[in-house]
PDB file of N, CA and C in Angstrom:
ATOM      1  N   UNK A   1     123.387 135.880 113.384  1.00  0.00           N
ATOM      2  CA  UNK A   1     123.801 135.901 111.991  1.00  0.00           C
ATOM      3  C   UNK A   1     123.116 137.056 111.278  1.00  0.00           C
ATOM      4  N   UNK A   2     123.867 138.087 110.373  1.00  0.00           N
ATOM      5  CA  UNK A   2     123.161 138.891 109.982  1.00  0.00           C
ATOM      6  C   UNK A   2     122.467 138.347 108.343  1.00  0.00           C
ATOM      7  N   UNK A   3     122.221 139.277 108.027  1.00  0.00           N
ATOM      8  CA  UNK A   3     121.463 139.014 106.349  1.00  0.00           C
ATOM      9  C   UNK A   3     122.422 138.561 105.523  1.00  0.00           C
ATOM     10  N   UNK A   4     121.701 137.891 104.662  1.00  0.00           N
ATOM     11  CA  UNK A   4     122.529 137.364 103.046  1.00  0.00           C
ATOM     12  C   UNK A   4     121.755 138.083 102.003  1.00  0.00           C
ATOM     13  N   UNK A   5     122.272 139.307 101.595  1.00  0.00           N
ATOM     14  CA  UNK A   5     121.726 140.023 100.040  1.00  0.00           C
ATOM     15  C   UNK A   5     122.044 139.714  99.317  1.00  0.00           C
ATOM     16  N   UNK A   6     123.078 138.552  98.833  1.00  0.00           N
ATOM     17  CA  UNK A   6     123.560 138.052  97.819  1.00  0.00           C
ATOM     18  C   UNK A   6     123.008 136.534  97.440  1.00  0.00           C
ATOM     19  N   UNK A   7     122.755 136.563  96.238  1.00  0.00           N
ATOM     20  CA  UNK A   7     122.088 135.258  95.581  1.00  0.00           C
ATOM     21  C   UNK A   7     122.730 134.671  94.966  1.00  0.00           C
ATOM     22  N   UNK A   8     122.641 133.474  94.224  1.00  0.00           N
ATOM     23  CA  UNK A   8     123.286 132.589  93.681  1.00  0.00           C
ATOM     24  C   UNK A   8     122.724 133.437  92.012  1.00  0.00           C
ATOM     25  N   UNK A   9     123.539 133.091  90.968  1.00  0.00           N
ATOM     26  CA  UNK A   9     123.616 134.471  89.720  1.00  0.00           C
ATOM     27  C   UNK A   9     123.948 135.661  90.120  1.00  0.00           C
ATOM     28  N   UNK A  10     124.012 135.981  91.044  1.00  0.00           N
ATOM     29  CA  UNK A  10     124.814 137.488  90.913  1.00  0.00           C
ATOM     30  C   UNK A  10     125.816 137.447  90.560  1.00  0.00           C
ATOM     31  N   UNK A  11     126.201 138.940  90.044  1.00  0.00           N
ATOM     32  CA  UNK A  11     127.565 139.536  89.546  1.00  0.00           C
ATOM     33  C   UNK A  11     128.015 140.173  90.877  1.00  0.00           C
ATOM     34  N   UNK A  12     129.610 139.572  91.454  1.00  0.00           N
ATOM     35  CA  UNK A  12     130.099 140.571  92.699  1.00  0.00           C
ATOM     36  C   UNK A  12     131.497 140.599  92.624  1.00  0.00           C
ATOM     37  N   UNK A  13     131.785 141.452  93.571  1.00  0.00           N
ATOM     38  CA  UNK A  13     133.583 141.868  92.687  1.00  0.00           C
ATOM     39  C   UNK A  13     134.155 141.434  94.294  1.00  0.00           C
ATOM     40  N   UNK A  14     135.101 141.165  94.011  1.00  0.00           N
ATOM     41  CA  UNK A  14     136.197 140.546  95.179  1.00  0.00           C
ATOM     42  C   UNK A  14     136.594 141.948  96.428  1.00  0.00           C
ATOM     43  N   UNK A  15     136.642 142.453  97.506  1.00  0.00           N
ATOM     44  CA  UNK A  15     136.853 143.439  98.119  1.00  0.00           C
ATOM     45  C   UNK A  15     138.594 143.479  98.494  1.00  0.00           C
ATOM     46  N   UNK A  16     138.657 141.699  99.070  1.00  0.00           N
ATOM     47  CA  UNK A  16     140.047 141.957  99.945  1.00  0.00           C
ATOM     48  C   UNK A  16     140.467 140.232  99.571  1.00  0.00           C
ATOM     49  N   UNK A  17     141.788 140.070  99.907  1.00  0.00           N
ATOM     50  CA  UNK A  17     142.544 138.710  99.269  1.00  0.00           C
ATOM     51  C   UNK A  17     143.043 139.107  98.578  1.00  0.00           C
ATOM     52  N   UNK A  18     143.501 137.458  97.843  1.00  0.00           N
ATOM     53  CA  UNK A  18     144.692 137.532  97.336  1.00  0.00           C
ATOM     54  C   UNK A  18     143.603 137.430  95.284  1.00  0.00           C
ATOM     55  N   UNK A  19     142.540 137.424  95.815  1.00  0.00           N
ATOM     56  CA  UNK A  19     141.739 137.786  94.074  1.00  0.00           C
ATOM     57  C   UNK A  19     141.191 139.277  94.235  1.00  0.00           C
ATOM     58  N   UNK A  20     141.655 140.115  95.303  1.00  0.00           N
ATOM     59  CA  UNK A  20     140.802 141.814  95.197  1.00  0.00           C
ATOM     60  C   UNK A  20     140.564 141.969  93.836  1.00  0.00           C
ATOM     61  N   UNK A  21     139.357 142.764  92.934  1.00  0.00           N
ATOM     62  CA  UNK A  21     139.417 143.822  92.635  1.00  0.00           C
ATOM     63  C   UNK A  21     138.359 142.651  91.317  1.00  0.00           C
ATOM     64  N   UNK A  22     138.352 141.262  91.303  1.00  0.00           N
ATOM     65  CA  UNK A  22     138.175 140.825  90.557  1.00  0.00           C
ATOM     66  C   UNK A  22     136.410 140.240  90.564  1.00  0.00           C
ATOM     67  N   UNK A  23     135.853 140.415  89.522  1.00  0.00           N
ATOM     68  CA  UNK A  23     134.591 140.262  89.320  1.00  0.00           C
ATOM     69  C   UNK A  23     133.954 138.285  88.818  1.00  0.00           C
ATOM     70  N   UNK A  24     132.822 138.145  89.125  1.00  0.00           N
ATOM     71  CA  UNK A  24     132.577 137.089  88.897  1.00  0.00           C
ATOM     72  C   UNK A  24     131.000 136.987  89.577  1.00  0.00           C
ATOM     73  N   UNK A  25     131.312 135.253  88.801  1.00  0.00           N
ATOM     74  CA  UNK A  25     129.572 135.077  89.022  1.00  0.00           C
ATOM     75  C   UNK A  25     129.227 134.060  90.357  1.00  0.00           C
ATOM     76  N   UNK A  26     128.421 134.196  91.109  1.00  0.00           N
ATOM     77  CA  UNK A  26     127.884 133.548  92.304  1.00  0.00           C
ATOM     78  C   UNK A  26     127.598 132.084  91.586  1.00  0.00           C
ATOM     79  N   UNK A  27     128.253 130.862  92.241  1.00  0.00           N
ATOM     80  CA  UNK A  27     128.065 129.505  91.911  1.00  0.00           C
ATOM     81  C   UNK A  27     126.903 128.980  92.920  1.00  0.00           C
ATOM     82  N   UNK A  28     127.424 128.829  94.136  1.00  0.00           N
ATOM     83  CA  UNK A  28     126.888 128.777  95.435  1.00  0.00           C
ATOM     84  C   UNK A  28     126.860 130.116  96.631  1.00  0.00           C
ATOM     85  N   UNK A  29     125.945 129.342  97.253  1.00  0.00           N
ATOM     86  CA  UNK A  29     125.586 130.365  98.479  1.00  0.00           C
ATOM     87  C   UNK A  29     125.459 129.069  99.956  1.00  0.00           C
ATOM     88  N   UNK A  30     125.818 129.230 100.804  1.00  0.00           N
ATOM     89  CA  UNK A  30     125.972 128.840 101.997  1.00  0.00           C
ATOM     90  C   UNK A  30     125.905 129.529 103.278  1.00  0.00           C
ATOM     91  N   UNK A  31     124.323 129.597 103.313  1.00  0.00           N
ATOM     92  CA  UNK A  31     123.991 130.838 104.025  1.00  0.00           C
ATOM     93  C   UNK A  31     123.723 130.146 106.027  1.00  0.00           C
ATOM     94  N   UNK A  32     124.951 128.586 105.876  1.00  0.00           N
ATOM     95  CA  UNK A  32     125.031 128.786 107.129  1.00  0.00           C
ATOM     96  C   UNK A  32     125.821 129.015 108.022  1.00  0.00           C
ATOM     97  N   UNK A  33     127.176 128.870 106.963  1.00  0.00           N
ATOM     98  CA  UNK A  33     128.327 129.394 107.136  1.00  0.00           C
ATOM     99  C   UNK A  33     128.482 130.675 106.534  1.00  0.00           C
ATOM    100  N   UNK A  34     127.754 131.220 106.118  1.00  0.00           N
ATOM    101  CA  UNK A  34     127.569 132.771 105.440  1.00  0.00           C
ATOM    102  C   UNK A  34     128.945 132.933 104.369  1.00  0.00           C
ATOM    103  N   UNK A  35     128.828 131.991 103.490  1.00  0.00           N
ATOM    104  CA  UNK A  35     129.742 131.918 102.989  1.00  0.00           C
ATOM    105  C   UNK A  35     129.504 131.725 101.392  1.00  0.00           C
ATOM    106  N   UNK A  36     130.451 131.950 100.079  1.00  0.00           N
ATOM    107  CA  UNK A  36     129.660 132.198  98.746  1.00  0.00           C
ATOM    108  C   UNK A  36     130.756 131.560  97.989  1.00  0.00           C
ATOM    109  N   UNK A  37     130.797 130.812  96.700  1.00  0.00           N
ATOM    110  CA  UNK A  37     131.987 130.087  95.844  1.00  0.00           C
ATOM    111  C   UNK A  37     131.425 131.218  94.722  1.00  0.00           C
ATOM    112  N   UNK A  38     132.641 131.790  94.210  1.00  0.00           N
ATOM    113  CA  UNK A  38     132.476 132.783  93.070  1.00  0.00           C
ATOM    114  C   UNK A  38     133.083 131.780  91.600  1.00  0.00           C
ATOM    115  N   UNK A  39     132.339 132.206  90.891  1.00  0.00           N
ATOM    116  CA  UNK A  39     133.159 131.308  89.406  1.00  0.00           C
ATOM    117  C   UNK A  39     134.381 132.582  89.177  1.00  0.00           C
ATOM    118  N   UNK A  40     136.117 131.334  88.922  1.00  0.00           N
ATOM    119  CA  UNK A  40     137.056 132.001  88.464  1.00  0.00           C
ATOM    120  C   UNK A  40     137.649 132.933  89.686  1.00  0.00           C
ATOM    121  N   UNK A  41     137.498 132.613  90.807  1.00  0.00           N
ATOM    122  CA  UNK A  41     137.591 133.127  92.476  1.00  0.00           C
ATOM    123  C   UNK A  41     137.998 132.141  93.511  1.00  0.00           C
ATOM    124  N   UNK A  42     138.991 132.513  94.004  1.00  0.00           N
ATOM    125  CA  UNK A  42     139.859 131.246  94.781  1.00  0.00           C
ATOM    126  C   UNK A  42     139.680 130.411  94.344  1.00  0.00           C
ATOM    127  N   UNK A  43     140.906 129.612  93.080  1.00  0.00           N
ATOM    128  CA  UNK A  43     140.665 128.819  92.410  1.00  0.00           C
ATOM    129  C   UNK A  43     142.176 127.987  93.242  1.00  0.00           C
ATOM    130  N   UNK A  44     141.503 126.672  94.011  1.00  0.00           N
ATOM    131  CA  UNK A  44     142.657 125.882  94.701  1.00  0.00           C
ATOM    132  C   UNK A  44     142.652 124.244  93.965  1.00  0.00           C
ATOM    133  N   UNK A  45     143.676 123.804  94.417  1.00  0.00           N
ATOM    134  CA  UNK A  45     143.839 122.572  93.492  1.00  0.00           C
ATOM    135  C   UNK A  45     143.917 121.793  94.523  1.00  0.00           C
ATOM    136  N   UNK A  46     143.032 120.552  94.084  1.00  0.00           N
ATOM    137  CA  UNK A  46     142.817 119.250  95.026  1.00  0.00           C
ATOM    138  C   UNK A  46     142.883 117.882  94.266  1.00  0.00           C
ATOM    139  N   UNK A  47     143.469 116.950  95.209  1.00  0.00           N
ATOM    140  CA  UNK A  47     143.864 115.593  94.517  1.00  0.00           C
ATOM    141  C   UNK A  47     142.766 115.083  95.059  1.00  0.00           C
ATOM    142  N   UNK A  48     142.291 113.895  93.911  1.00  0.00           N
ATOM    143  CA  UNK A  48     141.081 113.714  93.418  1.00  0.00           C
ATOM    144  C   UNK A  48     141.501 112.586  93.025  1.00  0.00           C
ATOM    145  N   UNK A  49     141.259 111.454  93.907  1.00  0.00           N
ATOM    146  CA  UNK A  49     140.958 110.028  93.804  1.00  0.00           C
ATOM    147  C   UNK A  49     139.968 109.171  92.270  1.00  0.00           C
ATOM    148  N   UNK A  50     140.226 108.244  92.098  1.00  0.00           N
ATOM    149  CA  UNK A  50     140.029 107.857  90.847  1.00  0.00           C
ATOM    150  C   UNK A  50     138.757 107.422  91.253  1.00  0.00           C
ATOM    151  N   UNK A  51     138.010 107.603  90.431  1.00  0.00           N
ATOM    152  CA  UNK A  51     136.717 106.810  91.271  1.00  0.00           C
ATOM    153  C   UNK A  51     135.754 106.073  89.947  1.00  0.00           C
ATOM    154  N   UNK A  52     134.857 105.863  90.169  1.00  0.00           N
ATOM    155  CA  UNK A  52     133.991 104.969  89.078  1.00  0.00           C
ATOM    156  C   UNK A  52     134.318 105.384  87.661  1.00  0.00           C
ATOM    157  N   UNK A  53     133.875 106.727  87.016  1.00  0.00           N
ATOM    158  CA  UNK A  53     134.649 106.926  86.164  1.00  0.00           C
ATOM    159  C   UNK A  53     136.095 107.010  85.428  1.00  0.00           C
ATOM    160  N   UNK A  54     137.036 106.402  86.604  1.00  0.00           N
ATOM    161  CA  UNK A  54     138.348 106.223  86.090  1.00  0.00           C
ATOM    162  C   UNK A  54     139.122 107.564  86.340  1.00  0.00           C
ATOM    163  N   UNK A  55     138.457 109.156  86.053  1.00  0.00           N
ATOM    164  CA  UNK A  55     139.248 110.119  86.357  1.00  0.00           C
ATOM    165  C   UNK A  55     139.955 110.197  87.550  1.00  0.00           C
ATOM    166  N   UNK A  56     140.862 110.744  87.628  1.00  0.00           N
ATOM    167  CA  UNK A  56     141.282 111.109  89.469  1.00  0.00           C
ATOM    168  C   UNK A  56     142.677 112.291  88.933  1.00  0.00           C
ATOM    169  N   UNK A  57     143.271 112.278  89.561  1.00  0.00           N
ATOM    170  CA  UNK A  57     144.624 113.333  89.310  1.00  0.00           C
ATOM    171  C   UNK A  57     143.985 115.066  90.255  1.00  0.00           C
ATOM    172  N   UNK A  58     144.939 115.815  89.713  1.00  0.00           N
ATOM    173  CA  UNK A  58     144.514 117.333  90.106  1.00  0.00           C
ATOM    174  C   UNK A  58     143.624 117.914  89.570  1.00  0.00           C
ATOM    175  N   UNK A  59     142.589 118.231  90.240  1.00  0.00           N
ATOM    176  CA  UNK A  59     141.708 119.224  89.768  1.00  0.00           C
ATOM    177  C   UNK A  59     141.558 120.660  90.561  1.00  0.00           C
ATOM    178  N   UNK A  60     141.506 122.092  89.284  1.00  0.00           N
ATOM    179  CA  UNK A  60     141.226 122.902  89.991  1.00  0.00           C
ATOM    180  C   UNK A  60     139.865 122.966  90.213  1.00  0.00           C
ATOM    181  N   UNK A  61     139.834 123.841  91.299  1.00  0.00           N
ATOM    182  CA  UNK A  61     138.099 124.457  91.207  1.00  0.00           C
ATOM    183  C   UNK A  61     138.217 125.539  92.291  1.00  0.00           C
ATOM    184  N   UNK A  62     136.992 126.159  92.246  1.00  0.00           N
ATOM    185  CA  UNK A  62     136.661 127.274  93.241  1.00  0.00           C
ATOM    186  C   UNK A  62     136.362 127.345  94.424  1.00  0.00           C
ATOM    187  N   UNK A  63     136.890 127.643  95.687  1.00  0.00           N
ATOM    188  CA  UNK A  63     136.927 127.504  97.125  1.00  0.00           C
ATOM    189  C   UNK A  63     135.770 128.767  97.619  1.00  0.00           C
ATOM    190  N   UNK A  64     135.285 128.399  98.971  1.00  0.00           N
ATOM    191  CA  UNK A  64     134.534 129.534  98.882  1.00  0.00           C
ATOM    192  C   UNK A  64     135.083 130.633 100.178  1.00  0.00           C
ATOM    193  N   UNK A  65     134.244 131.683  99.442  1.00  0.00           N
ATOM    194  CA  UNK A  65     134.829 132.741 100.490  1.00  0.00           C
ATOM    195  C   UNK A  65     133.926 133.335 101.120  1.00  0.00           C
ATOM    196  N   UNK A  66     134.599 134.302 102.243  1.00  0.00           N
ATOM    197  CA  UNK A  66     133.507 134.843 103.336  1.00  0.00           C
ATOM    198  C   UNK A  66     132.284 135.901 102.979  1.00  0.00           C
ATOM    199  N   UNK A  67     131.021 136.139 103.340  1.00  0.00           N
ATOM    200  CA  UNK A  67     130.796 136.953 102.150  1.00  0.00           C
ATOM    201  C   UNK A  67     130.427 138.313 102.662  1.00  0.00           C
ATOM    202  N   UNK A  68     131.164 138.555 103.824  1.00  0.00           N
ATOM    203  CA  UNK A  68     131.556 140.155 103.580  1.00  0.00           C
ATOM    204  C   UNK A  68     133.135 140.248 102.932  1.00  0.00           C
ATOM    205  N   UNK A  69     133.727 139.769 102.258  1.00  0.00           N
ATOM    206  CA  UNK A  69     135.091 140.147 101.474  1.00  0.00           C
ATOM    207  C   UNK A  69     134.500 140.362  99.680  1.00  0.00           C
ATOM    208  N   UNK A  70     133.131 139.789  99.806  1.00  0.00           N
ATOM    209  CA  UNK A  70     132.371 140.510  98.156  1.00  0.00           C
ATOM    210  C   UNK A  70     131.215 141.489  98.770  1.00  0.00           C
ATOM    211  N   UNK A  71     131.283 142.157  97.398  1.00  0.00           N
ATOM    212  CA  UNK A  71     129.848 143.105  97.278  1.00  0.00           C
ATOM    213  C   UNK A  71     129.337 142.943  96.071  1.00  0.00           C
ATOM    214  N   UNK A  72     128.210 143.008  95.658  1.00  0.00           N
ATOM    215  CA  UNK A  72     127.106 143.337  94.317  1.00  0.00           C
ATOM    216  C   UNK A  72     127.972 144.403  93.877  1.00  0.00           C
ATOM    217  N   UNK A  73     127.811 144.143  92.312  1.00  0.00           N
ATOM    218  CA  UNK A  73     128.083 144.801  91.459  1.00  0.00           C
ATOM    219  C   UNK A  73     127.302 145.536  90.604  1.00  0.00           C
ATOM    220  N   UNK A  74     127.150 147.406  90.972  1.00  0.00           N
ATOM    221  CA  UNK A  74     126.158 147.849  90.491  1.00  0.00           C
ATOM    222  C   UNK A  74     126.106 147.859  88.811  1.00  0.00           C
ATOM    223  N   UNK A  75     124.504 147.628  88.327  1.00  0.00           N
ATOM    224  CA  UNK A  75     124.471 147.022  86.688  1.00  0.00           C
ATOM    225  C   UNK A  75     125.119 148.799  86.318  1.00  0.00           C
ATOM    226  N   UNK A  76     125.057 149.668  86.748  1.00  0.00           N
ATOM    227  CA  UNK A  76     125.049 150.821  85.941  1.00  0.00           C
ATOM    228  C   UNK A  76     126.284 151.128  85.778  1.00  0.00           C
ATOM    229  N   UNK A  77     127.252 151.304  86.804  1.00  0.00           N
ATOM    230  CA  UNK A  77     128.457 151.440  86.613  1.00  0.00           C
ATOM    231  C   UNK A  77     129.661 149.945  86.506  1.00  0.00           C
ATOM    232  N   UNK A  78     129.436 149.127  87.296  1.00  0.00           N
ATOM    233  CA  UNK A  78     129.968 147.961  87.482  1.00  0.00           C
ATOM    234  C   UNK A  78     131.045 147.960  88.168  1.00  0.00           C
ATOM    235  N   UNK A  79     130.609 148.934  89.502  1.00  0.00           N
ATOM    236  CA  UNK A  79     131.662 148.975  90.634  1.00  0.00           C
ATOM    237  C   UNK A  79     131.214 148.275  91.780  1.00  0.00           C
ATOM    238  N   UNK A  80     131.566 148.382  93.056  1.00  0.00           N
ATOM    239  CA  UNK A  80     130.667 147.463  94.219  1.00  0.00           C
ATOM    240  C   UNK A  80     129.604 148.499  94.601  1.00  0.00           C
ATOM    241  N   UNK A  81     129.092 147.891  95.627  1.00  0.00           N
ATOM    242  CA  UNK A  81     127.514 148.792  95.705  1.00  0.00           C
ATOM    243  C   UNK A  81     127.305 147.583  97.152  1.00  0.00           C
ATOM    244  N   UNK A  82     126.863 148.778  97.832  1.00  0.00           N
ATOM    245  CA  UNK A  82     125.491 148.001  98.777  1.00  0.00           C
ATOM    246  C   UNK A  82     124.366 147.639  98.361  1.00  0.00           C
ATOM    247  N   UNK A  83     123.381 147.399  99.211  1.00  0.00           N
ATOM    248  CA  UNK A  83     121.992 146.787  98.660  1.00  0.00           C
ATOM    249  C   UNK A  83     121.165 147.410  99.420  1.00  0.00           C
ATOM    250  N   UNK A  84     120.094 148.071  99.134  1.00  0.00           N
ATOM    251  CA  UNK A  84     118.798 148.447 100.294  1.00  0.00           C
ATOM    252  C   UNK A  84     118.138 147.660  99.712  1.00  0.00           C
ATOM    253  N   UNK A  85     116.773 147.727  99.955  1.00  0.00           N
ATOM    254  CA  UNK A  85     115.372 146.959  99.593  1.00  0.00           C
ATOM    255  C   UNK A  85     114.298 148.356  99.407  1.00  0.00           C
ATOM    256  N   UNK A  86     113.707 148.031  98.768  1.00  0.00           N
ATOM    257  CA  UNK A  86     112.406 149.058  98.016  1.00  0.00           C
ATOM    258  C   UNK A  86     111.518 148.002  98.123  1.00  0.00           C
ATOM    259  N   UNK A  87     110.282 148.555  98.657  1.00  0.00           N
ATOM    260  CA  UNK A  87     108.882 147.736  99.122  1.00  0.00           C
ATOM    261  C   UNK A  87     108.082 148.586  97.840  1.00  0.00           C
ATOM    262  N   UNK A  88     107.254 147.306  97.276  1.00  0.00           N
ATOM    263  CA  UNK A  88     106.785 147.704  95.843  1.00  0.00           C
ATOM    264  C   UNK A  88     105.104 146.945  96.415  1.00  0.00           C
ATOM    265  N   UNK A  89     104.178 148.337  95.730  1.00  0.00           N
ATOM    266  CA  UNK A  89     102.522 147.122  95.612  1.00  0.00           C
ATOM    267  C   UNK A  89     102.633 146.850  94.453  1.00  0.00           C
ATOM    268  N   UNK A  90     101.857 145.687  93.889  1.00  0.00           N
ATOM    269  CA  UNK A  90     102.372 144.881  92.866  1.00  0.00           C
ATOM    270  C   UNK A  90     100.858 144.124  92.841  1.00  0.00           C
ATOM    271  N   UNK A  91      99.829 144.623  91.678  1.00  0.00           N
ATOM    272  CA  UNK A  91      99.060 143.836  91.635  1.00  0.00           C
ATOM    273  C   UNK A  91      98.744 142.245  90.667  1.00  0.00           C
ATOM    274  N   UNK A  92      98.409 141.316  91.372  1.00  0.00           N
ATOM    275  CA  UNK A  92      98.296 140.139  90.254  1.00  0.00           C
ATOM    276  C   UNK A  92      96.596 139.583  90.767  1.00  0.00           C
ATOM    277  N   UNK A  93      96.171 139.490  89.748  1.00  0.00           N
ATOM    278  CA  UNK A  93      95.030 138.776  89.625  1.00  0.00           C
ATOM    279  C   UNK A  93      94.095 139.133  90.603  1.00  0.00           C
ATOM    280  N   UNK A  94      93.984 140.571  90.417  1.00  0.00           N
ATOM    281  CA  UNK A  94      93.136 141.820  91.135  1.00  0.00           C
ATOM    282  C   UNK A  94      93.443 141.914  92.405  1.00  0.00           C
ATOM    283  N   UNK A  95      94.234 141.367  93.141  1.00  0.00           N
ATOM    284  CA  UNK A  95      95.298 141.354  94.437  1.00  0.00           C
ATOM    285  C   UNK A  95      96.106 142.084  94.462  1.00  0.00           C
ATOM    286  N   UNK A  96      96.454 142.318  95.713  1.00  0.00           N
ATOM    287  CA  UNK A  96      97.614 143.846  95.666  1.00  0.00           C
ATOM    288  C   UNK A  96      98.596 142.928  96.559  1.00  0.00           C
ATOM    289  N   UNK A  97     100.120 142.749  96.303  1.00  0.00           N
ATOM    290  CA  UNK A  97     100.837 141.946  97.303  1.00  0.00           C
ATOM    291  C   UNK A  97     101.854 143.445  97.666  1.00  0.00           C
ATOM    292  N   UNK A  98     102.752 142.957  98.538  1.00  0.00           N
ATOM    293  CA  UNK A  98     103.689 143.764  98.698  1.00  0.00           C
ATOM    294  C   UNK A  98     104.986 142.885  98.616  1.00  0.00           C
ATOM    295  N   UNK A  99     105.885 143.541  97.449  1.00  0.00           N
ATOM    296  CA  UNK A  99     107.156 142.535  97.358  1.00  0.00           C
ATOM    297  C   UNK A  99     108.193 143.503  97.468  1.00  0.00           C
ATOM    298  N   UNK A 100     109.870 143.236  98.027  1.00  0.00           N
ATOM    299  CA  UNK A 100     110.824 143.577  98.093  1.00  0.00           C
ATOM    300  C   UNK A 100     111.584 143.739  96.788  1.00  0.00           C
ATOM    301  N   UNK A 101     111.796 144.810  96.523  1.00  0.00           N
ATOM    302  CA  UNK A 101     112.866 144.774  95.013  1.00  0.00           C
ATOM    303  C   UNK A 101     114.388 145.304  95.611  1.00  0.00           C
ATOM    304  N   UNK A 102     115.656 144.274  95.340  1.00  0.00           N
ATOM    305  CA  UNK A 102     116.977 145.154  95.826  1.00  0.00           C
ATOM    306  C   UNK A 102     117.110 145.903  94.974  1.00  0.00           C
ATOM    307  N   UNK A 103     117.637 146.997  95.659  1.00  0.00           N
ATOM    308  CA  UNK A 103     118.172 147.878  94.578  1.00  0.00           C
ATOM    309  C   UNK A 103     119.415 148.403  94.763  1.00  0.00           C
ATOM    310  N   UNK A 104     120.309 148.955  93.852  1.00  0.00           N
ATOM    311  CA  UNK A 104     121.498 149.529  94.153  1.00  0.00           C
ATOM    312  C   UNK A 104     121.827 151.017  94.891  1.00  0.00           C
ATOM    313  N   UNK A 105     122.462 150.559  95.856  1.00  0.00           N
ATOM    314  CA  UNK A 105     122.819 152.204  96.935  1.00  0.00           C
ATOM    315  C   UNK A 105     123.517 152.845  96.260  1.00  0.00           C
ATOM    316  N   UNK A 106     124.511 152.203  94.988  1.00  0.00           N
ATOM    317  CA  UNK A 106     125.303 153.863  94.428  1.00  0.00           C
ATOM    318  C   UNK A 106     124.236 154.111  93.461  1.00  0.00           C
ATOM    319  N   UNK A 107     123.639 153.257  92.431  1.00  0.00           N
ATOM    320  CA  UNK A 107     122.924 154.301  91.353  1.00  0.00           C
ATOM    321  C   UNK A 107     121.653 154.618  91.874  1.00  0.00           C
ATOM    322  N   UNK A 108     120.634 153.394  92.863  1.00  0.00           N
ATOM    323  CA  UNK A 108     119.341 153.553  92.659  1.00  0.00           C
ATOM    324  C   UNK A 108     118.476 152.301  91.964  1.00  0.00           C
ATOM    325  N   UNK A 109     119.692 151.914  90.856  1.00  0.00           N
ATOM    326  CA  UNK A 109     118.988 151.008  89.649  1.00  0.00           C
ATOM    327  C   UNK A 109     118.891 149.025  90.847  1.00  0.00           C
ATOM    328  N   UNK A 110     117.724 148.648  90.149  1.00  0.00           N
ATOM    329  CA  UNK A 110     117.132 147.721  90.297  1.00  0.00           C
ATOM    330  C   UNK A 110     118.265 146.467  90.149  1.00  0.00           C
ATOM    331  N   UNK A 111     118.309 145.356  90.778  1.00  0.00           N
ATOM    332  CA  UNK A 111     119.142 144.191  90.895  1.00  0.00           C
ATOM    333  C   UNK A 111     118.518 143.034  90.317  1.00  0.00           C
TER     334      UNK A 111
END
């Protein structure tokens, strides 16, 4: 299984399907099926049994998709973008750690 650079709050835009081109926000992440539910992104309709609260009928909601068919959406331009990692020293409480910052492959700018 390769890497998951994508988090749950990200902004990522749709690559391929029948939602291309369309942007949205990370709901879930399912990083064992390597798989991501975007808000307002494969939105399928399921019948939905009545249950304790009395509701039931059709409900839409968001299906999830594979997650090489999204990419991050760079903050600077707000097109897709890869991800590298930038290794940062970072001192706290006279300690020096070393932490990963993503950053964006088209501008540079921080995620």
């Amino acid at each position: 299984m390769g890497k998951m650079n994508i988090k749950k709050g990200d902004t990522v835009a749709v690559l391929t399907g029948k939602d291309k081109s369309k942007q949205g926000k990370v709901i879930a992440v399912d990083t064992e099926n390597q798989r991501v539910t975007v808000e307002g992104v494969n939105r399928v309709t399921r019948h939905v049994k009545p249950g304790t609260r009395g509701t039931g009928g059709l409900v839409v909601q968001e299906a999830s998709i594979h997650i090489s068919n999204v990419a991050i959406v760079d903050p600077a331009d707000k097109k897709p973008t890869r991800i590298k990692t930038r290794i940062e020293q970072v001192e706290r409480d006279g300690r020096t750690k070393t932490t990963r910052v993503r950053v964006a492959a088209r501008s540079g700018k921080d995620i």
